[in-house]
PDB file of N, CA and C in Angstrom:
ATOM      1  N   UNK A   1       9.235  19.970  12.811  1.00  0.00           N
ATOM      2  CA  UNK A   1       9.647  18.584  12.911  1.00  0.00           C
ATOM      3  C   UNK A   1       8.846  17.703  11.950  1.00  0.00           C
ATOM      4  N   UNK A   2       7.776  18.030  11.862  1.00  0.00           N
ATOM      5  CA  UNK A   2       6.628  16.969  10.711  1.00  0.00           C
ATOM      6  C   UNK A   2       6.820  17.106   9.581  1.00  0.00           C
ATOM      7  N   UNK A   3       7.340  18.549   9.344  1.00  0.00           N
ATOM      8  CA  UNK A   3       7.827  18.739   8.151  1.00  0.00           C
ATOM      9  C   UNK A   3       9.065  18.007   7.510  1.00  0.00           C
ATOM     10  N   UNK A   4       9.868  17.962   8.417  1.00  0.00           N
ATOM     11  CA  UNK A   4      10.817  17.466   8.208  1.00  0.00           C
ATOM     12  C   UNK A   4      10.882  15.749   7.806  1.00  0.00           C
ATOM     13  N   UNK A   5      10.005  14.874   8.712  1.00  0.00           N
ATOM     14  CA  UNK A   5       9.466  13.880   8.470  1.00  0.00           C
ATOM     15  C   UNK A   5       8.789  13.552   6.691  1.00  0.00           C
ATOM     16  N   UNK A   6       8.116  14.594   6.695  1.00  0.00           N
ATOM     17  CA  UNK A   6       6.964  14.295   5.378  1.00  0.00           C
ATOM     18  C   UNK A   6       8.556  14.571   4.354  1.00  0.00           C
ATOM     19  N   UNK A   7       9.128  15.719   4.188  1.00  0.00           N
ATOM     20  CA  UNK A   7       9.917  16.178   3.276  1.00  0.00           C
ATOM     21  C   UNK A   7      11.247  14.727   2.995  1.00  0.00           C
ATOM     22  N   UNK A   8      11.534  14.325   4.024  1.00  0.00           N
ATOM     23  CA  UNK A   8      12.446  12.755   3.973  1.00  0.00           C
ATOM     24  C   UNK A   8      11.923  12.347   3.339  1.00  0.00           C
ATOM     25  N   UNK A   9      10.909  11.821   3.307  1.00  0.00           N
ATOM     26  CA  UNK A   9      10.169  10.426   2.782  1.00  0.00           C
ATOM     27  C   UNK A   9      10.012  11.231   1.643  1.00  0.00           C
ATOM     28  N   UNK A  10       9.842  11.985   0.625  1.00  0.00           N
ATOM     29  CA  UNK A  10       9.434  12.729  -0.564  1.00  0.00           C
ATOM     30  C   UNK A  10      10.648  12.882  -1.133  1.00  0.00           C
ATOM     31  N   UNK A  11      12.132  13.125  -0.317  1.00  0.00           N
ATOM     32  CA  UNK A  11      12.860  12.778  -0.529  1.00  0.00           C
ATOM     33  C   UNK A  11      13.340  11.693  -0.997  1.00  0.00           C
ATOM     34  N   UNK A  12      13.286  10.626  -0.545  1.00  0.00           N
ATOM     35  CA  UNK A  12      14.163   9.176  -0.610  1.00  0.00           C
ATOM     36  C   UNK A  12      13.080   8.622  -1.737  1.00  0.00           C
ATOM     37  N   UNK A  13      11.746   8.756  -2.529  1.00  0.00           N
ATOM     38  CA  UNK A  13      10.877   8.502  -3.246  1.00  0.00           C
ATOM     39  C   UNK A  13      11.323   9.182  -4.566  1.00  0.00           C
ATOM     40  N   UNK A  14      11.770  10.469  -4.147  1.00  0.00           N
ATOM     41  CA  UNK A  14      12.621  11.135  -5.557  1.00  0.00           C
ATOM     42  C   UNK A  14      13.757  11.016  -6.029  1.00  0.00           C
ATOM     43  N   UNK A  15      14.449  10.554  -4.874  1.00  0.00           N
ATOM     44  CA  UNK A  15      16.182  10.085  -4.721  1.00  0.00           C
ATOM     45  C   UNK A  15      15.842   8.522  -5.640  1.00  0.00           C
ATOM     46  N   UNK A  16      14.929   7.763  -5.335  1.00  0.00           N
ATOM     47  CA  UNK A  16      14.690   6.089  -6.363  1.00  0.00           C
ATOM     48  C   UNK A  16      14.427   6.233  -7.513  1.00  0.00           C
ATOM     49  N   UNK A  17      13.614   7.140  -7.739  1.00  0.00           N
ATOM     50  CA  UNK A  17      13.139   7.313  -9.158  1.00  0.00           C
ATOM     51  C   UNK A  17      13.927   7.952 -10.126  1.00  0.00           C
ATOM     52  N   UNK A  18      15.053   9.384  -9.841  1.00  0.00           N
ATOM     53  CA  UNK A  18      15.919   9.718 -10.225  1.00  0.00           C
ATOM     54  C   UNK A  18      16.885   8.977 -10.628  1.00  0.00           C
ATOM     55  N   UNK A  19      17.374   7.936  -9.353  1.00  0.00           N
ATOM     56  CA  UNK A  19      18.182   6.772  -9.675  1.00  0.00           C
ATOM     57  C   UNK A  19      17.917   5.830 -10.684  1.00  0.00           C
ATOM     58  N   UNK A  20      16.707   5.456 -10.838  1.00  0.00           N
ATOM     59  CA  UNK A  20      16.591   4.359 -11.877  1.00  0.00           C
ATOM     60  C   UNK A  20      15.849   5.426 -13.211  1.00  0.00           C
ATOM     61  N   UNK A  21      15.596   6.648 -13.518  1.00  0.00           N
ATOM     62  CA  UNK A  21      16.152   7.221 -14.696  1.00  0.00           C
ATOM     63  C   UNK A  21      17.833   7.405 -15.160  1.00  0.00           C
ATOM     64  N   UNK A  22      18.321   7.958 -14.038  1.00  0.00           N
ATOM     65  CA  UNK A  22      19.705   7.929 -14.492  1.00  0.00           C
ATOM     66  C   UNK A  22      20.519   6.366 -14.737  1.00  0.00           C
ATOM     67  N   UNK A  23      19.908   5.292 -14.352  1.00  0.00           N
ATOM     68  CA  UNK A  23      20.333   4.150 -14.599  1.00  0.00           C
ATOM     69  C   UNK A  23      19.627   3.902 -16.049  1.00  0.00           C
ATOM     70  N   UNK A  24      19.418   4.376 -16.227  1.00  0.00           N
ATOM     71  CA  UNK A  24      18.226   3.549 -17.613  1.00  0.00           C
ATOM     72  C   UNK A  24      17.535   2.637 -17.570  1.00  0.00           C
ATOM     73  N   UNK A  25      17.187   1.911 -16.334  1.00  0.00           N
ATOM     74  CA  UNK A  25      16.114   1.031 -15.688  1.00  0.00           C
ATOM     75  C   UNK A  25      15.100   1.035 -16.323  1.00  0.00           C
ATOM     76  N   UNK A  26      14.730   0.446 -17.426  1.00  0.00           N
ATOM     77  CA  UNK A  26      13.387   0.344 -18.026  1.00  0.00           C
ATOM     78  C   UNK A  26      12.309  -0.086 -17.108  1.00  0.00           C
ATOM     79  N   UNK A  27      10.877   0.652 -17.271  1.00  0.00           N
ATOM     80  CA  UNK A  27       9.976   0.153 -15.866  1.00  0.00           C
ATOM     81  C   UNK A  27       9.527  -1.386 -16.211  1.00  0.00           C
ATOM     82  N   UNK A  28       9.777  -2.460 -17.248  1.00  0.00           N
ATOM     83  CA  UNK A  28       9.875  -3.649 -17.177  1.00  0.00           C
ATOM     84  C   UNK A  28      10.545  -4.562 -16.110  1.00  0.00           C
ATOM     85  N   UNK A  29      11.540  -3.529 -15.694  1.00  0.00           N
ATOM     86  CA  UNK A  29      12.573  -3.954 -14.662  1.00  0.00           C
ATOM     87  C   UNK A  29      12.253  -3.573 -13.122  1.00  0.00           C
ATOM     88  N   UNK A  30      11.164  -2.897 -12.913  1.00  0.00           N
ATOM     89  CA  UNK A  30      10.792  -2.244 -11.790  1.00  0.00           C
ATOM     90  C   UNK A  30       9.914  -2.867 -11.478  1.00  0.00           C
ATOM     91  N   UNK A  31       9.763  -3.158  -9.896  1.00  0.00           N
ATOM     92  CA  UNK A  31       8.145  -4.057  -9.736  1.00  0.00           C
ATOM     93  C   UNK A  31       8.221  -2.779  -7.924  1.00  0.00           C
ATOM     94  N   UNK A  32       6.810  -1.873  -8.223  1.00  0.00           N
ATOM     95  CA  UNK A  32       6.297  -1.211  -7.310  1.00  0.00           C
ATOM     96  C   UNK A  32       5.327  -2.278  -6.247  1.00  0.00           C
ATOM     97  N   UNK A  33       6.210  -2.144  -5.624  1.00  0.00           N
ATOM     98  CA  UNK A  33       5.006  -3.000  -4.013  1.00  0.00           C
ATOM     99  C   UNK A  33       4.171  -1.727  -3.121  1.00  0.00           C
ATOM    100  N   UNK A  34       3.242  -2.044  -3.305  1.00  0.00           N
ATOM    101  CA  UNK A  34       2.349  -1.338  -2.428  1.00  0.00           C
ATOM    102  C   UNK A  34       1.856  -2.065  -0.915  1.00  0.00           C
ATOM    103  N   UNK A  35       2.279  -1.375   0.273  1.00  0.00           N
ATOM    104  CA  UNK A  35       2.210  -1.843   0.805  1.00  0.00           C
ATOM    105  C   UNK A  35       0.332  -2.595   1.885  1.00  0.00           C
ATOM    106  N   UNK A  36      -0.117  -1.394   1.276  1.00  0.00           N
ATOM    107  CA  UNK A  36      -2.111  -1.962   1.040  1.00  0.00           C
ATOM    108  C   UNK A  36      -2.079  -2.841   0.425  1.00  0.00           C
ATOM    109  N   UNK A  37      -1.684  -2.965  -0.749  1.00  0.00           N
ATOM    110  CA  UNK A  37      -2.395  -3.886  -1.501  1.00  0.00           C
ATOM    111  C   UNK A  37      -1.744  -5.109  -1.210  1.00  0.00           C
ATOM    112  N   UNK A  38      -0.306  -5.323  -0.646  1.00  0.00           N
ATOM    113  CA  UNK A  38      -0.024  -6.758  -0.063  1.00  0.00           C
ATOM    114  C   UNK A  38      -0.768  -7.411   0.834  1.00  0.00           C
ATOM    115  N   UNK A  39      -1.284  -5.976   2.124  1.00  0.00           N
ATOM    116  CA  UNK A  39      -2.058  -6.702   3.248  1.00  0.00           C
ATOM    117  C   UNK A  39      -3.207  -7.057   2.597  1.00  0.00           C
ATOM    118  N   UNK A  40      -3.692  -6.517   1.960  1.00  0.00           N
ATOM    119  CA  UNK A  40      -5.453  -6.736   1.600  1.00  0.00           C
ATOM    120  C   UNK A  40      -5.406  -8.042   0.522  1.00  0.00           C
ATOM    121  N   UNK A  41      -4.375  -8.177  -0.255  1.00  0.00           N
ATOM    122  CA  UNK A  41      -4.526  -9.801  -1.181  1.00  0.00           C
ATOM    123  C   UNK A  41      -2.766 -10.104  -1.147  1.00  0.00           C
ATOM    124  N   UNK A  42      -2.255 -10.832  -0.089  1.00  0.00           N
ATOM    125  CA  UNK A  42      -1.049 -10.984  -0.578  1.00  0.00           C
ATOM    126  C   UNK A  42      -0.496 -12.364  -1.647  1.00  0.00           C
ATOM    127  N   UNK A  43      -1.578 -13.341  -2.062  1.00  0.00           N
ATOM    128  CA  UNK A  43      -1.615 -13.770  -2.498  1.00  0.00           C
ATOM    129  C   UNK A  43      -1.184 -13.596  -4.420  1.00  0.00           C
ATOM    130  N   UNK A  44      -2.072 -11.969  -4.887  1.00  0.00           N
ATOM    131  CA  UNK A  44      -2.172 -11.448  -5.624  1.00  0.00           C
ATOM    132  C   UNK A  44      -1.136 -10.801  -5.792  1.00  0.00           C
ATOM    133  N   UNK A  45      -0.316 -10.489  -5.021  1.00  0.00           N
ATOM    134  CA  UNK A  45       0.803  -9.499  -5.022  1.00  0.00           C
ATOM    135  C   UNK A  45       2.004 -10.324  -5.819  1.00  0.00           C
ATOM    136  N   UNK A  46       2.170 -11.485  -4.848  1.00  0.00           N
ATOM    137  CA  UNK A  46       3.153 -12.635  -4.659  1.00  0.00           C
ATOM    138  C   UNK A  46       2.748 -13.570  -6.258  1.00  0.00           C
ATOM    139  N   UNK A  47       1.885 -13.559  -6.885  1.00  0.00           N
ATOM    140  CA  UNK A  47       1.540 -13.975  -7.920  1.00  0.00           C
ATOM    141  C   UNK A  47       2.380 -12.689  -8.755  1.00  0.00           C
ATOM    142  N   UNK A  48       1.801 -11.253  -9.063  1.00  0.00           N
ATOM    143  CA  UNK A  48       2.398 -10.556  -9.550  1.00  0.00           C
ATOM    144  C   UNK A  48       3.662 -10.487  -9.935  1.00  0.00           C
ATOM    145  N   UNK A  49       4.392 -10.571  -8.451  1.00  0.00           N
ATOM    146  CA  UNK A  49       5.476 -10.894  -8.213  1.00  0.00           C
ATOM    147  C   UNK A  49       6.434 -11.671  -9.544  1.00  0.00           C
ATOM    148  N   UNK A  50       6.019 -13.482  -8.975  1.00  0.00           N
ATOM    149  CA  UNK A  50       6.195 -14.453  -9.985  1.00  0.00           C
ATOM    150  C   UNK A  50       6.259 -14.052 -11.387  1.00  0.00           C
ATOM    151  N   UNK A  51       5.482 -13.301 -11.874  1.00  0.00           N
ATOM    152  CA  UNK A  51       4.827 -12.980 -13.154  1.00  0.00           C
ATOM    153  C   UNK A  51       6.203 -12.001 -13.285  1.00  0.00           C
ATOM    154  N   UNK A  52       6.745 -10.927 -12.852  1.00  0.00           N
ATOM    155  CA  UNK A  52       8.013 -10.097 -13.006  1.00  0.00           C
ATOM    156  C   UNK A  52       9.407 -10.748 -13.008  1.00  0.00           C
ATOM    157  N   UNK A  53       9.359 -11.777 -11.911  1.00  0.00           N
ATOM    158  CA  UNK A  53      10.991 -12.577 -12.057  1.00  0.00           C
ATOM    159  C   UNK A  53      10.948 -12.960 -13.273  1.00  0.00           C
ATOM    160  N   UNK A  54       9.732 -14.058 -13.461  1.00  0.00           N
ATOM    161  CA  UNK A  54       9.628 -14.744 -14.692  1.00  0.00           C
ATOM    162  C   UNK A  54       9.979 -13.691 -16.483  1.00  0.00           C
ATOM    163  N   UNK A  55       9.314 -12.839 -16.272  1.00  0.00           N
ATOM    164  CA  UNK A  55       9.494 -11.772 -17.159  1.00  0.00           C
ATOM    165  C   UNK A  55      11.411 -11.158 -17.186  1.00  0.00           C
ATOM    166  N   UNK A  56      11.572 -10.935 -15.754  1.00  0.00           N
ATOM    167  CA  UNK A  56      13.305 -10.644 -15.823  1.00  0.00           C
ATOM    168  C   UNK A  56      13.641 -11.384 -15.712  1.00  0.00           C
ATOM    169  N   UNK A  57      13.856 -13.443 -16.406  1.00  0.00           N
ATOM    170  CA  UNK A  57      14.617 -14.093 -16.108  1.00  0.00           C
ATOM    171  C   UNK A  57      15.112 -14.448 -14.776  1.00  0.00           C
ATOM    172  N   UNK A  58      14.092 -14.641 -13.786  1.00  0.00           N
ATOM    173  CA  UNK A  58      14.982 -14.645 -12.447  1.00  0.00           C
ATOM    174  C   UNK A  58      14.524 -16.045 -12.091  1.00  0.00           C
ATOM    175  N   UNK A  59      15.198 -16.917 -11.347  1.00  0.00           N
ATOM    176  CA  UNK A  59      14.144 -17.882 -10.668  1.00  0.00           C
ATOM    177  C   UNK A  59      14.092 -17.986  -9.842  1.00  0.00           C
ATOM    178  N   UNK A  60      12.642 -18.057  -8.905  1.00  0.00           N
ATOM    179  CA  UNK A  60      12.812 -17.625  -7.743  1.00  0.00           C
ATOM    180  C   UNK A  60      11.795 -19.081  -7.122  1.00  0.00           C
ATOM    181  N   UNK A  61      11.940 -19.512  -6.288  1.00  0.00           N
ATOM    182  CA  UNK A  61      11.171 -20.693  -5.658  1.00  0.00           C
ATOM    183  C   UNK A  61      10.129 -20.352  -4.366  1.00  0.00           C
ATOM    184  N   UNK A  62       8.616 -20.641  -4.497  1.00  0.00           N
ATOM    185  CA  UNK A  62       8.176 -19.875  -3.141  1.00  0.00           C
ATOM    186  C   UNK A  62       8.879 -21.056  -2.341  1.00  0.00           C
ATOM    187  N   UNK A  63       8.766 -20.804  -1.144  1.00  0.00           N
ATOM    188  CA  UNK A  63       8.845 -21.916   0.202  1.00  0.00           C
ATOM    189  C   UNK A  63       7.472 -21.303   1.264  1.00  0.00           C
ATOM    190  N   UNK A  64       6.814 -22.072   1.327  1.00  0.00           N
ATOM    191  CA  UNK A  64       5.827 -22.033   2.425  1.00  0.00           C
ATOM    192  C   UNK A  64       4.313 -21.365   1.323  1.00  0.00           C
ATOM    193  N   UNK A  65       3.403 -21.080   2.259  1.00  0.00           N
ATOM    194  CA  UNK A  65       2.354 -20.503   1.699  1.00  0.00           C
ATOM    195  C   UNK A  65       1.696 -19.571   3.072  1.00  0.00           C
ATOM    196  N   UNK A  66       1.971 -17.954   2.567  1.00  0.00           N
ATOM    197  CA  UNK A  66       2.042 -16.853   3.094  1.00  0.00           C
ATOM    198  C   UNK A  66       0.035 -17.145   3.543  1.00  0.00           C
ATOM    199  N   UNK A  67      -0.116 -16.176   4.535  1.00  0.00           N
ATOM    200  CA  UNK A  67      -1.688 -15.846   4.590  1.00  0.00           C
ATOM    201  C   UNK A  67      -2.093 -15.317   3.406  1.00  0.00           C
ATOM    202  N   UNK A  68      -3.333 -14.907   3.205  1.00  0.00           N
ATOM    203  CA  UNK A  68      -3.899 -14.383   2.353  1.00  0.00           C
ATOM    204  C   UNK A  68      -4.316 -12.575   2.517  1.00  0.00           C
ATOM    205  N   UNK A  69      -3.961 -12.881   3.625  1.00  0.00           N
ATOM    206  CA  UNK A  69      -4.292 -11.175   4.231  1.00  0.00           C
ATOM    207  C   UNK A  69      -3.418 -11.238   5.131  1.00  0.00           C
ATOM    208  N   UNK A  70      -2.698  -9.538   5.618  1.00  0.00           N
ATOM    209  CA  UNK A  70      -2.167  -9.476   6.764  1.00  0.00           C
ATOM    210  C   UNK A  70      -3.354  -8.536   7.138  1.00  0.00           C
ATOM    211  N   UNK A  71      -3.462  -7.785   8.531  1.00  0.00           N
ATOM    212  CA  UNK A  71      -4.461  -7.355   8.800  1.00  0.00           C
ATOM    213  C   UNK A  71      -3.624  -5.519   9.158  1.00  0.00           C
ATOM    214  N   UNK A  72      -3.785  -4.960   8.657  1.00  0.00           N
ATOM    215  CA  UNK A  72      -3.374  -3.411   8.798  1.00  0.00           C
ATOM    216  C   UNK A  72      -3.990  -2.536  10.223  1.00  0.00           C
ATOM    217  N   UNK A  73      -3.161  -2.279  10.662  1.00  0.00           N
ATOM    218  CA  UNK A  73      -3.052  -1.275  11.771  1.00  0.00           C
ATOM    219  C   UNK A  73      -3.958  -0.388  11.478  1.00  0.00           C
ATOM    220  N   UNK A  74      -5.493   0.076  12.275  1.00  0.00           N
ATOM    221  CA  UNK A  74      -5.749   1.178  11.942  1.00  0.00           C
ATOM    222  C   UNK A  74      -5.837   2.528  12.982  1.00  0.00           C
ATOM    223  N   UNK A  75      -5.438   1.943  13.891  1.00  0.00           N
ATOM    224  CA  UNK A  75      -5.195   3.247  15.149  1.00  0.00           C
ATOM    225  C   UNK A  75      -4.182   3.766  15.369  1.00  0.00           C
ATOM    226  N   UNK A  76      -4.107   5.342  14.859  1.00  0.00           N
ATOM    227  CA  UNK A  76      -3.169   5.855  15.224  1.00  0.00           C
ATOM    228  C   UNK A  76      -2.244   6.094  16.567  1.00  0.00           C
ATOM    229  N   UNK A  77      -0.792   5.609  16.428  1.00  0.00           N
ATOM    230  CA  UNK A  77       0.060   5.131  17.366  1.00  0.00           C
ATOM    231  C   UNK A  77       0.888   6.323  17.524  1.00  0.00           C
ATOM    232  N   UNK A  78       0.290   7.901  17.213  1.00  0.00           N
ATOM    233  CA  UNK A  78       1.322   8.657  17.546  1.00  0.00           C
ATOM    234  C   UNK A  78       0.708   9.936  18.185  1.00  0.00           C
ATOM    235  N   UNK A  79       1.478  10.677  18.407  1.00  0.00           N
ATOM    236  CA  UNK A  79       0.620  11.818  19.303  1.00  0.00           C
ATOM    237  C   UNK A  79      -0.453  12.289  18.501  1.00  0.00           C
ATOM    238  N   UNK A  80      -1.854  12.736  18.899  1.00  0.00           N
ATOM    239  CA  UNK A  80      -2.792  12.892  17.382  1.00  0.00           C
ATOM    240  C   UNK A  80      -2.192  14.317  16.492  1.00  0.00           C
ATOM    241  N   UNK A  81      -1.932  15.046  17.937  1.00  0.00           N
ATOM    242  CA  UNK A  81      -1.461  16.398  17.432  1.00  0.00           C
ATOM    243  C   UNK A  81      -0.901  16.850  16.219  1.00  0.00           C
ATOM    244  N   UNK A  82       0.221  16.196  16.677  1.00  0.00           N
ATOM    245  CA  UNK A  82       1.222  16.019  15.746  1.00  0.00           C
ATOM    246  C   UNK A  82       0.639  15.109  14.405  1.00  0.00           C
ATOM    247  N   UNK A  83      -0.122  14.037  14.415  1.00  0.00           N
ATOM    248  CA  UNK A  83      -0.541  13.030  13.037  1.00  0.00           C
ATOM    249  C   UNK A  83      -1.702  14.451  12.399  1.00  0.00           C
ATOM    250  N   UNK A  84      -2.069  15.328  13.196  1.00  0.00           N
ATOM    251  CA  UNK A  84      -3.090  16.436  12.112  1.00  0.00           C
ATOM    252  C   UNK A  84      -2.060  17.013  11.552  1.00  0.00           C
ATOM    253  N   UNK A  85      -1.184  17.999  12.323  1.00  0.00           N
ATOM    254  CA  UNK A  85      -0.214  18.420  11.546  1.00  0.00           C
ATOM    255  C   UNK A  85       0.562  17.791  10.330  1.00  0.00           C
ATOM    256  N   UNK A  86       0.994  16.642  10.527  1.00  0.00           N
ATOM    257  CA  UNK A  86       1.569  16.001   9.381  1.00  0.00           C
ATOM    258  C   UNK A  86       0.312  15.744   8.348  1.00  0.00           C
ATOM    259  N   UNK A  87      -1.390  15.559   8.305  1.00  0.00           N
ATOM    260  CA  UNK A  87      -1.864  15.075   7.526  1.00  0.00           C
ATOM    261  C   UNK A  87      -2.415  16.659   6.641  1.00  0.00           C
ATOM    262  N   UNK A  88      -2.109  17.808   7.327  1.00  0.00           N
ATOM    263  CA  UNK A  88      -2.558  19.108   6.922  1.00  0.00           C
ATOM    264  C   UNK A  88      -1.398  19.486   6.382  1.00  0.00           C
ATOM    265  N   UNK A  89      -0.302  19.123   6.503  1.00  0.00           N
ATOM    266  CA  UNK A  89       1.221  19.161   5.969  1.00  0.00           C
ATOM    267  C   UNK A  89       1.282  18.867   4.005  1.00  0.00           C
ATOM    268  N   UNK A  90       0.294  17.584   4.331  1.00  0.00           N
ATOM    269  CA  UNK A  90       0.760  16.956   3.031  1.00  0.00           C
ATOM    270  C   UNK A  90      -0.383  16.900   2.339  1.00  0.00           C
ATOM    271  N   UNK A  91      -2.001  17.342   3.091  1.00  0.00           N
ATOM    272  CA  UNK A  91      -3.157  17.102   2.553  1.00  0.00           C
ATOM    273  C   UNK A  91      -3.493  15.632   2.790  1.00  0.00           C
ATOM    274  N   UNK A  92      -5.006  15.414   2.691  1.00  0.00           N
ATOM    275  CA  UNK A  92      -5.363  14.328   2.732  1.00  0.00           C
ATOM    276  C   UNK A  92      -5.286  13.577   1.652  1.00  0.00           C
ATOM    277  N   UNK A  93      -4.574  12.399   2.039  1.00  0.00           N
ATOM    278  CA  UNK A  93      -4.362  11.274   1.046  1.00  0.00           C
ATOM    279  C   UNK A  93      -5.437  10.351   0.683  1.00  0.00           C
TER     280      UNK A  93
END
């Protein structure tokens, strides 16, 4: 079953990237969000951000002013059993 889990997600990561080679998507056109690095400066991200529409012609307007941090979950919320198996599955990240 964990396997199956890890192998999806490795899936649908190879299924995007395939897609935007076979599109000819230049990576000018691609903006990778990480989802760490939003919680830890989302300020920095959302600047980034700006900096890519602006680059693809887009215009985009903020409304409001986001926190500066979200705060990341660090206790695991699933059976542990099963979270070793999946982390011996894929190796430690």
């Amino acid at each position: 079953m964990h396997e199956q889990v890890i192998e999806q997600i490795r899936h649908i990561h190879t299924t995007i990237s395939q897609d935007l080679k076979n599109a000819s998507v230049s990576t000018e056109r691609v903006f990778n969000l990480h989802y760490e690095a939003f919680c830890e400066d989302t300020h920095a991200i959302l600047d980034a951000l700006g900096t890519f529409f602006d680059a693809n012609n887009c215009q985009v307007n903020r409304i409001g002013t986001p926190p500066r941090q979200f705060v990341r979950r660090t206790d695991i919320r699933i059976d542990q059993e099963l979270y070793e198996k999946m982390r011996n599955y894929v190796g430690d990240i």
